[in-house]
Protein backbone atom coordinates (compact mmCIF):
# COMPACT_ATOMS: atom_id res chain seq x y z
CA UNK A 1 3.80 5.00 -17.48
CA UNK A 2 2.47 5.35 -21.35
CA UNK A 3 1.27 8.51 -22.47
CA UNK A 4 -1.96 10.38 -23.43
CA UNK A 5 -2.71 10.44 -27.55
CA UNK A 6 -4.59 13.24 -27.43
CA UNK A 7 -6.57 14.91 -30.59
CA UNK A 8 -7.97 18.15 -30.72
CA UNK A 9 -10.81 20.20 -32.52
CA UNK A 10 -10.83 23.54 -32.12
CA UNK A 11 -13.64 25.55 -33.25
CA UNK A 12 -12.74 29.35 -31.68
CA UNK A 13 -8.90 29.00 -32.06
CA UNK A 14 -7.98 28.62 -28.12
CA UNK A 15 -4.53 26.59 -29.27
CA UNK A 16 -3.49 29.94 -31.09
CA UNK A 17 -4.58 32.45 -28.45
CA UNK A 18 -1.18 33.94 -27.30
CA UNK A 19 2.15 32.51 -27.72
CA UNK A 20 1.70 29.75 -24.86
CA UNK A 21 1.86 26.17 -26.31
CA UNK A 22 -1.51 25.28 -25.02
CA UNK A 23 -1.22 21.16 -25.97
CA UNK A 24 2.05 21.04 -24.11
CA UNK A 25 0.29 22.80 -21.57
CA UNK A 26 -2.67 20.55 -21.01
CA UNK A 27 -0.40 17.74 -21.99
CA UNK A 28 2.07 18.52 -18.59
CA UNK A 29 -1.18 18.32 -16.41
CA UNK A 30 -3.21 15.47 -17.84
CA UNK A 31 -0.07 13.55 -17.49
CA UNK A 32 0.31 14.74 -13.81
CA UNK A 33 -3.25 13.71 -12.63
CA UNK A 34 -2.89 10.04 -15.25
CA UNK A 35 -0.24 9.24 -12.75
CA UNK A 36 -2.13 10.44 -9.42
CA UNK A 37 -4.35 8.07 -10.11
CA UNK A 38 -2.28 5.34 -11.23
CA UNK A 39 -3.46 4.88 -14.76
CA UNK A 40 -0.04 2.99 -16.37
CA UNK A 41 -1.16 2.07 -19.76
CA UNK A 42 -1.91 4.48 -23.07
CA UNK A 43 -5.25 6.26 -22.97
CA UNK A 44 -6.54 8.26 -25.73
CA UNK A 45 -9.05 10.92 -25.65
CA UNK A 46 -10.20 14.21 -27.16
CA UNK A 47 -10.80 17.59 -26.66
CA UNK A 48 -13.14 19.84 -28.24
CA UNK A 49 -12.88 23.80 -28.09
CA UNK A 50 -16.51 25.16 -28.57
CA UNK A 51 -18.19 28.08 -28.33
CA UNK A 52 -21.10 29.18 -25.65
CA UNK A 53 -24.02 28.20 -28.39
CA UNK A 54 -22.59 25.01 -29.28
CA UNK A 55 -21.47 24.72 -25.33
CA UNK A 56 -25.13 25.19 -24.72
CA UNK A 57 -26.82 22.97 -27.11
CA UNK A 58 -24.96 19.91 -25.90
CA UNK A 59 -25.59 20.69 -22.10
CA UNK A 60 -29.17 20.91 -23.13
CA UNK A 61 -29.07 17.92 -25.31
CA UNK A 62 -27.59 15.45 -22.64
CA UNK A 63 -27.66 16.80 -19.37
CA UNK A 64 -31.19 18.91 -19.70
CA UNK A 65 -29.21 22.17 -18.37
CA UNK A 66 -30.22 24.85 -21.13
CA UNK A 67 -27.07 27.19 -20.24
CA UNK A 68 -23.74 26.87 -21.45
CA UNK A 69 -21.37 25.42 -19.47
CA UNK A 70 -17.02 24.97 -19.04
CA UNK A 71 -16.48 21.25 -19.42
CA UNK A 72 -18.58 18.21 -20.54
CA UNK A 73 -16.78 15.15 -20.55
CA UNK A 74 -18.30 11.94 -22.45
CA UNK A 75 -16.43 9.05 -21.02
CA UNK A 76 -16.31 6.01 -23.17
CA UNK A 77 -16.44 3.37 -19.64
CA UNK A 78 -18.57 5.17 -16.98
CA UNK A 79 -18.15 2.33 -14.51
CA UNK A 80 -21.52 1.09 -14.63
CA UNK A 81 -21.62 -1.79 -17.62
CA UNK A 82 -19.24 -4.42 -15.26
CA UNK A 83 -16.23 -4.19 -17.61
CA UNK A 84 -13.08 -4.65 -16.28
CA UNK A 85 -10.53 -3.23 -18.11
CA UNK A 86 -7.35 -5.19 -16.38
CA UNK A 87 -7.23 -7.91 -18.40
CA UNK A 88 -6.63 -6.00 -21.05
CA UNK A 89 -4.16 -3.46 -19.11
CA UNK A 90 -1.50 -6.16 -19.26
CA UNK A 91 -1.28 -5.99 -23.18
CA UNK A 92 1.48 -3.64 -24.09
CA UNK A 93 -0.17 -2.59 -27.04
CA UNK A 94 -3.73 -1.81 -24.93
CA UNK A 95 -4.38 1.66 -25.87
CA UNK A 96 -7.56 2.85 -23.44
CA UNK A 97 -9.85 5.74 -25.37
CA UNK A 98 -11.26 7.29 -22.34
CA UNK A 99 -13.60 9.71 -24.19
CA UNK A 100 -14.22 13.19 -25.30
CA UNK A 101 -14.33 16.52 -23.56
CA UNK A 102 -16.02 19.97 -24.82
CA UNK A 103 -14.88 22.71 -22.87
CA UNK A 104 -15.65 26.52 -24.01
CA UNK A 105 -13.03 28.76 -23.22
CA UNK A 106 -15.72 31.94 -22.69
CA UNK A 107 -17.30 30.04 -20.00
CA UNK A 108 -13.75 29.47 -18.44
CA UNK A 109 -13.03 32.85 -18.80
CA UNK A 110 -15.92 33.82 -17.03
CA UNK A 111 -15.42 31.57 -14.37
CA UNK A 112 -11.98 32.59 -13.66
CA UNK A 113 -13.27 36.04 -13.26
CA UNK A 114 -16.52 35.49 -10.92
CA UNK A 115 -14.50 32.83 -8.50
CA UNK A 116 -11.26 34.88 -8.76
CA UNK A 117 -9.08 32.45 -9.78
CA UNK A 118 -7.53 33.52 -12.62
CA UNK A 119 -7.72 31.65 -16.23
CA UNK A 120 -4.59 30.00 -16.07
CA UNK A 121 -5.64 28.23 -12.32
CA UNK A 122 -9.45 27.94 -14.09
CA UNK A 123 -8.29 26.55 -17.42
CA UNK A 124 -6.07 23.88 -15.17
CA UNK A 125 -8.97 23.33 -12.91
CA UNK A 126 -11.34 22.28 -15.91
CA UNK A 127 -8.61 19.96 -18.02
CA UNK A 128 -7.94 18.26 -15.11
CA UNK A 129 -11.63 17.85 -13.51
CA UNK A 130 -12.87 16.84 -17.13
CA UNK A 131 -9.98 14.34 -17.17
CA UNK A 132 -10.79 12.98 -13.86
CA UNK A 133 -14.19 12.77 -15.08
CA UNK A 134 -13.05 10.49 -18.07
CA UNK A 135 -11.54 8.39 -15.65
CA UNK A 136 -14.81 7.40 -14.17
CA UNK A 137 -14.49 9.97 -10.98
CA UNK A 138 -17.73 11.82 -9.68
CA UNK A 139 -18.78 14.04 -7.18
CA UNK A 140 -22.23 13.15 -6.85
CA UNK A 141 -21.51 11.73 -3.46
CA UNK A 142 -19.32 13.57 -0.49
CA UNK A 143 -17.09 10.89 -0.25
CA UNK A 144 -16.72 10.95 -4.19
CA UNK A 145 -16.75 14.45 -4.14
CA UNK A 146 -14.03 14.30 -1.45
CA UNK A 147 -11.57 12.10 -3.17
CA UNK A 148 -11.86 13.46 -6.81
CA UNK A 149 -11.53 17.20 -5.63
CA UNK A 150 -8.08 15.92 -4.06
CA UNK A 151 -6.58 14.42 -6.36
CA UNK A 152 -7.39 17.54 -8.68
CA UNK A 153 -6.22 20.00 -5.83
CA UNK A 154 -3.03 17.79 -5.66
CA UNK A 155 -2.40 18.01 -9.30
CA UNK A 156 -3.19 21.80 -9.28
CA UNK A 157 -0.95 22.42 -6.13
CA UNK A 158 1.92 20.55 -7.54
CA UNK A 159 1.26 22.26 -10.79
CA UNK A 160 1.85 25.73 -9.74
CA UNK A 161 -2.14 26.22 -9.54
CA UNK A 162 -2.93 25.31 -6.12
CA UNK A 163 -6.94 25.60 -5.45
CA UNK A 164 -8.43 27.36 -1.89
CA UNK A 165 -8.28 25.84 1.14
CA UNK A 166 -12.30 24.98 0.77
CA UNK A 167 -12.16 23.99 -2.52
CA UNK A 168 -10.06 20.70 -1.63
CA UNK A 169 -12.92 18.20 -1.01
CA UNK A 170 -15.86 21.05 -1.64
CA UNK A 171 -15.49 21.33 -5.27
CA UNK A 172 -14.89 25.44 -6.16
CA UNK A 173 -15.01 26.90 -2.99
CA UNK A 174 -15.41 30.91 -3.38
């Protein structure tokens, strides 16, 4: 299995916020949940630390929800334009950009606080749903909903961050 070239902007200094090694970090589960789902070749893909206002704006902007929000993930395929990216899987040099997430670490915190989860389990709970989301996973669906929300518990479990019972093929749960 390649790895994950990920780049990072961070706009409220997240990566320096205590003396964890956050891209390691996020690096150790995005790898875990790339090979869950059986992605083998490179991907590429960024992540964007932003604040509540900027948070807010883009919700607003592209999803018409005028709140600020944990994750929004822009995926570069979204499954619906008929590509088929296996003929170009086979190349060894095929590097996949998979998109862009914005995730705001204030909303996380919040989160992590109201659902009880704590911000490590929340923090891994929004890398890898984002991710998943990149990937061309939904919940829209219950049968969607149902397969993304276990693969992410079974990343999160194996992880060290295992998600309630109900949150398995629910979504959050408490």
């Amino acid at each position: 299995m390649q790895g994950i070239d990920v780049s990072y902007s961070d706009e409220v200094g997240f990566l320096t916020k205590g003396d964890r090694d956050w891209e390691d970090w996020i690096m150790q589960l995005l790898l875990m949940a790339k090979k869950e789902i059986g992605k083998d070749n490179a991907q590429e893909m960024s992540i964007n630390f932003v604040d509540e206002d900027r948070s807010q704006a883009i919700n607003r902007d592209y999803r018409d929800k005028d709140r600020p929000t944990d994750v929004i993930s822009f995926a570069i395929e979204d499954g619906d334009d008929g590509l088929d990216l296996a003929m170009f899987t086979q190349d060894p040099d095929f590097t996949e950009d998979i998109g862009d997430l914005f995730m705001c670490p204030s909303v996380i915190e919040r989160h992590s606080k109201e659902y009880d989860t704590g911000f490590d389990r929340e923090f891994g709970y929004t890398i890898v749903h984002g991710y998943l989301h990149l990937n061309c996973y939904d919940h829209i669906e219950p049968d969607e909903a149902k397969e993304m929300f276990g693969i992410q518990g079974k990343v999160l479990e194996e992880y060290g961050l295992p998600l309630y019972p109900d949150q398995l093929d629910e979504g959050r749960g408490k």
